[in-house]
C-alpha atoms as a PDB file:
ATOM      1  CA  UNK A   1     131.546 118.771 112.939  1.00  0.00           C
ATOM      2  CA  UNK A   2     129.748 120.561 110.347  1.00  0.00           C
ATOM      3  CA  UNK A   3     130.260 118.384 107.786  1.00  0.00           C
ATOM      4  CA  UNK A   4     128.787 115.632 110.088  1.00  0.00           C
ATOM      5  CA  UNK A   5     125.397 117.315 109.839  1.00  0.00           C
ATOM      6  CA  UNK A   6     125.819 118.596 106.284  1.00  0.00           C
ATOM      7  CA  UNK A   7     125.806 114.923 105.684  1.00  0.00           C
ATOM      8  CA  UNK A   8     123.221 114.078 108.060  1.00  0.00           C
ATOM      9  CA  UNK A   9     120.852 116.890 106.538  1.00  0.00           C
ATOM     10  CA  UNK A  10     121.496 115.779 103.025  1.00  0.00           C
ATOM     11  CA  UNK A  11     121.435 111.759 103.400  1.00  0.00           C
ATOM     12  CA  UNK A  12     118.287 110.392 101.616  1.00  0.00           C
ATOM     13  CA  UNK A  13     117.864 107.378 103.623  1.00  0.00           C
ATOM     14  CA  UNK A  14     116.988 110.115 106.703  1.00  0.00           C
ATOM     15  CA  UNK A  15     113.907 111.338 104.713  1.00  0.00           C
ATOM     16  CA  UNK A  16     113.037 108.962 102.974  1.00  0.00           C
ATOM     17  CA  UNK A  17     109.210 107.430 103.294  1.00  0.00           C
ATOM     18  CA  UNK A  18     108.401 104.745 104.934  1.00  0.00           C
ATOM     19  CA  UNK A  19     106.472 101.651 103.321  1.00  0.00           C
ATOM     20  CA  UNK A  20     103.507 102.875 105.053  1.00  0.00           C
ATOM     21  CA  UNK A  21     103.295 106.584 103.783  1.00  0.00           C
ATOM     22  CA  UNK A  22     104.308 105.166 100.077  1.00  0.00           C
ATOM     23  CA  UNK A  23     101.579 102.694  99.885  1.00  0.00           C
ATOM     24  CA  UNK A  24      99.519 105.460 101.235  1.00  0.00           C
ATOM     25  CA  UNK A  25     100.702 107.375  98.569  1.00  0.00           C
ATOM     26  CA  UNK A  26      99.510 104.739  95.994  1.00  0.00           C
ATOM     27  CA  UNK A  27      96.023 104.340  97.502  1.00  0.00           C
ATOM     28  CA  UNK A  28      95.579 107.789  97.052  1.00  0.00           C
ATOM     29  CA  UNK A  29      96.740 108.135  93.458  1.00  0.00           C
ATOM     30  CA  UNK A  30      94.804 105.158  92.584  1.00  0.00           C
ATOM     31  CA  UNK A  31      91.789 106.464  93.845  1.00  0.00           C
ATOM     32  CA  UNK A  32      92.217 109.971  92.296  1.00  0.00           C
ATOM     33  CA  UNK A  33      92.611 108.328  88.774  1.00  0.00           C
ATOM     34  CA  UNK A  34      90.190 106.203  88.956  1.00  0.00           C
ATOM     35  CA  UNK A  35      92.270 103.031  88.748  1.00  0.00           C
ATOM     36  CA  UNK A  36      90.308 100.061  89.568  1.00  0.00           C
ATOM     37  CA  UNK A  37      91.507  97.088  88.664  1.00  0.00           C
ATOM     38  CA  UNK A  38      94.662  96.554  89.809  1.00  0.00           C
ATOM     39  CA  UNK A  39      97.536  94.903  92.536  1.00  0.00           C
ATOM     40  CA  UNK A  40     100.029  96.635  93.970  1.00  0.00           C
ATOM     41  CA  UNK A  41     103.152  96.061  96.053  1.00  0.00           C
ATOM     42  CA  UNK A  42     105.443  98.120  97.656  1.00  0.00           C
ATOM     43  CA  UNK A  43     108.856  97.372  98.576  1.00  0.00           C
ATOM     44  CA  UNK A  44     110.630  98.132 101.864  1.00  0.00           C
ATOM     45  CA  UNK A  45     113.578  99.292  99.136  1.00  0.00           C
ATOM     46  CA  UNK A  46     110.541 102.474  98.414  1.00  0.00           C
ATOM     47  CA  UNK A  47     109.540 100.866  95.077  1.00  0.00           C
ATOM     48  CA  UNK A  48     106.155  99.428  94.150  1.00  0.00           C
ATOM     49  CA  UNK A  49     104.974  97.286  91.529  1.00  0.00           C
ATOM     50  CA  UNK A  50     101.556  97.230  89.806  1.00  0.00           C
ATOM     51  CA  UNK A  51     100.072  94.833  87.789  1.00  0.00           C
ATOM     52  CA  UNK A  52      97.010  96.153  85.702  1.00  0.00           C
ATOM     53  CA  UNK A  53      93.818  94.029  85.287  1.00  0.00           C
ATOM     54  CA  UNK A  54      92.810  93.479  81.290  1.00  0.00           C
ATOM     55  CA  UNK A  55      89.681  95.363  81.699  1.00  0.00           C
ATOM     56  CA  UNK A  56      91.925  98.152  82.599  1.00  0.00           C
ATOM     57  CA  UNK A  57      91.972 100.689  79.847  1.00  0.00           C
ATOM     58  CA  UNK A  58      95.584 101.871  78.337  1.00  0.00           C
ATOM     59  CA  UNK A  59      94.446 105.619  78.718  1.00  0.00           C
ATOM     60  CA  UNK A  60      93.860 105.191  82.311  1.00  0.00           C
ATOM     61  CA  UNK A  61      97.291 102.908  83.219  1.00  0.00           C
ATOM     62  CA  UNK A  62      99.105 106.127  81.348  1.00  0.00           C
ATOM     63  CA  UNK A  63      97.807 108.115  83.231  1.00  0.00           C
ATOM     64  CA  UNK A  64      98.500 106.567  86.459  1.00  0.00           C
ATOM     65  CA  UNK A  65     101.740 105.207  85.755  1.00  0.00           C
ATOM     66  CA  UNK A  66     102.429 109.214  85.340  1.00  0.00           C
ATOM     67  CA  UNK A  67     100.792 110.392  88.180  1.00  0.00           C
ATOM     68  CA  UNK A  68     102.755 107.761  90.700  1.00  0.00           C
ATOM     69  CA  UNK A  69     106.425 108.176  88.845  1.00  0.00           C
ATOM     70  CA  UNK A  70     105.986 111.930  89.651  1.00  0.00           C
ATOM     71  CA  UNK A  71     105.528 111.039  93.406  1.00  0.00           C
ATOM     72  CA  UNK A  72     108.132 112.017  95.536  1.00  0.00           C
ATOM     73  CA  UNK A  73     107.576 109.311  97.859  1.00  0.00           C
ATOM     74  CA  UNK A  74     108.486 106.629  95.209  1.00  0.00           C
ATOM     75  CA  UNK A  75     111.690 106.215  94.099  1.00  0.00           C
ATOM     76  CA  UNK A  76     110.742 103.501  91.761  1.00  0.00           C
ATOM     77  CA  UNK A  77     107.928 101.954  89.260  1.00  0.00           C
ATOM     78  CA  UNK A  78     106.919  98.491  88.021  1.00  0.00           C
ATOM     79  CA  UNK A  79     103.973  97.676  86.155  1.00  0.00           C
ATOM     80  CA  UNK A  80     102.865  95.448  83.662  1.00  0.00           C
ATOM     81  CA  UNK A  81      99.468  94.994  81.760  1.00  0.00           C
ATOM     82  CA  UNK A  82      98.200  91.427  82.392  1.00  0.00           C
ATOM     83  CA  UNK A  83      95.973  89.131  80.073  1.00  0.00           C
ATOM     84  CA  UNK A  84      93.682  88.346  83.054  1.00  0.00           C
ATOM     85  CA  UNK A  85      90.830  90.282  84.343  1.00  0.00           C
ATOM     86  CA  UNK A  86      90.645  91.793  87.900  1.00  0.00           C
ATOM     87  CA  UNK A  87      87.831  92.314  90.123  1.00  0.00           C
ATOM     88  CA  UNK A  88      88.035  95.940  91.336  1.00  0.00           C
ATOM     89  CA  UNK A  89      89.561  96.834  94.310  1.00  0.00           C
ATOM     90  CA  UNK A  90      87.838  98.675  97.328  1.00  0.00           C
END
């Protein structure tokens, strides 16, 4: 019996965020590094991918490619640096 809720207590999938809280998560790390021109998607697998506007700059995608793989709430990162221009998001 206590190795039923050893296991229980120590299965990921029990704490692990929901789509909600991890785009959330991204909306608020976007906004605290100033990230404006981009797309993102998240997953219902957890992960989330980004794609970054040209008029992006590369200091700023660094920087928040950091600041979300250090996020607990994602377990995983895609992003790419497109040729195209985005409008900012709001």
């Amino acid at each position: 019996m206590h190795r039923f809720f050893a296991a229980l207590l120590f299965s990921p999938s029990l704490w692990a965020a929901t789509p909600a809280q991890i785009e959330y998560a991204v909306q608020q790390t976007l906004s605290q590094e100033g990230a404006l021109f981009v797309n993102y998607t998240v997953y219902d697998s957890g992960r989330v991918g980004l794609l970054f506007g040209l008029n992006e700059p590369d200091w700023r995608i660094e920087k928040t490619v950091k600041a979300l793989q250090s996020h607990p709430d994602i377990t995983g990162l895609t992003w790419v640096k497109t040729d195209t221009d985005f409008c900012p998001i709001r």
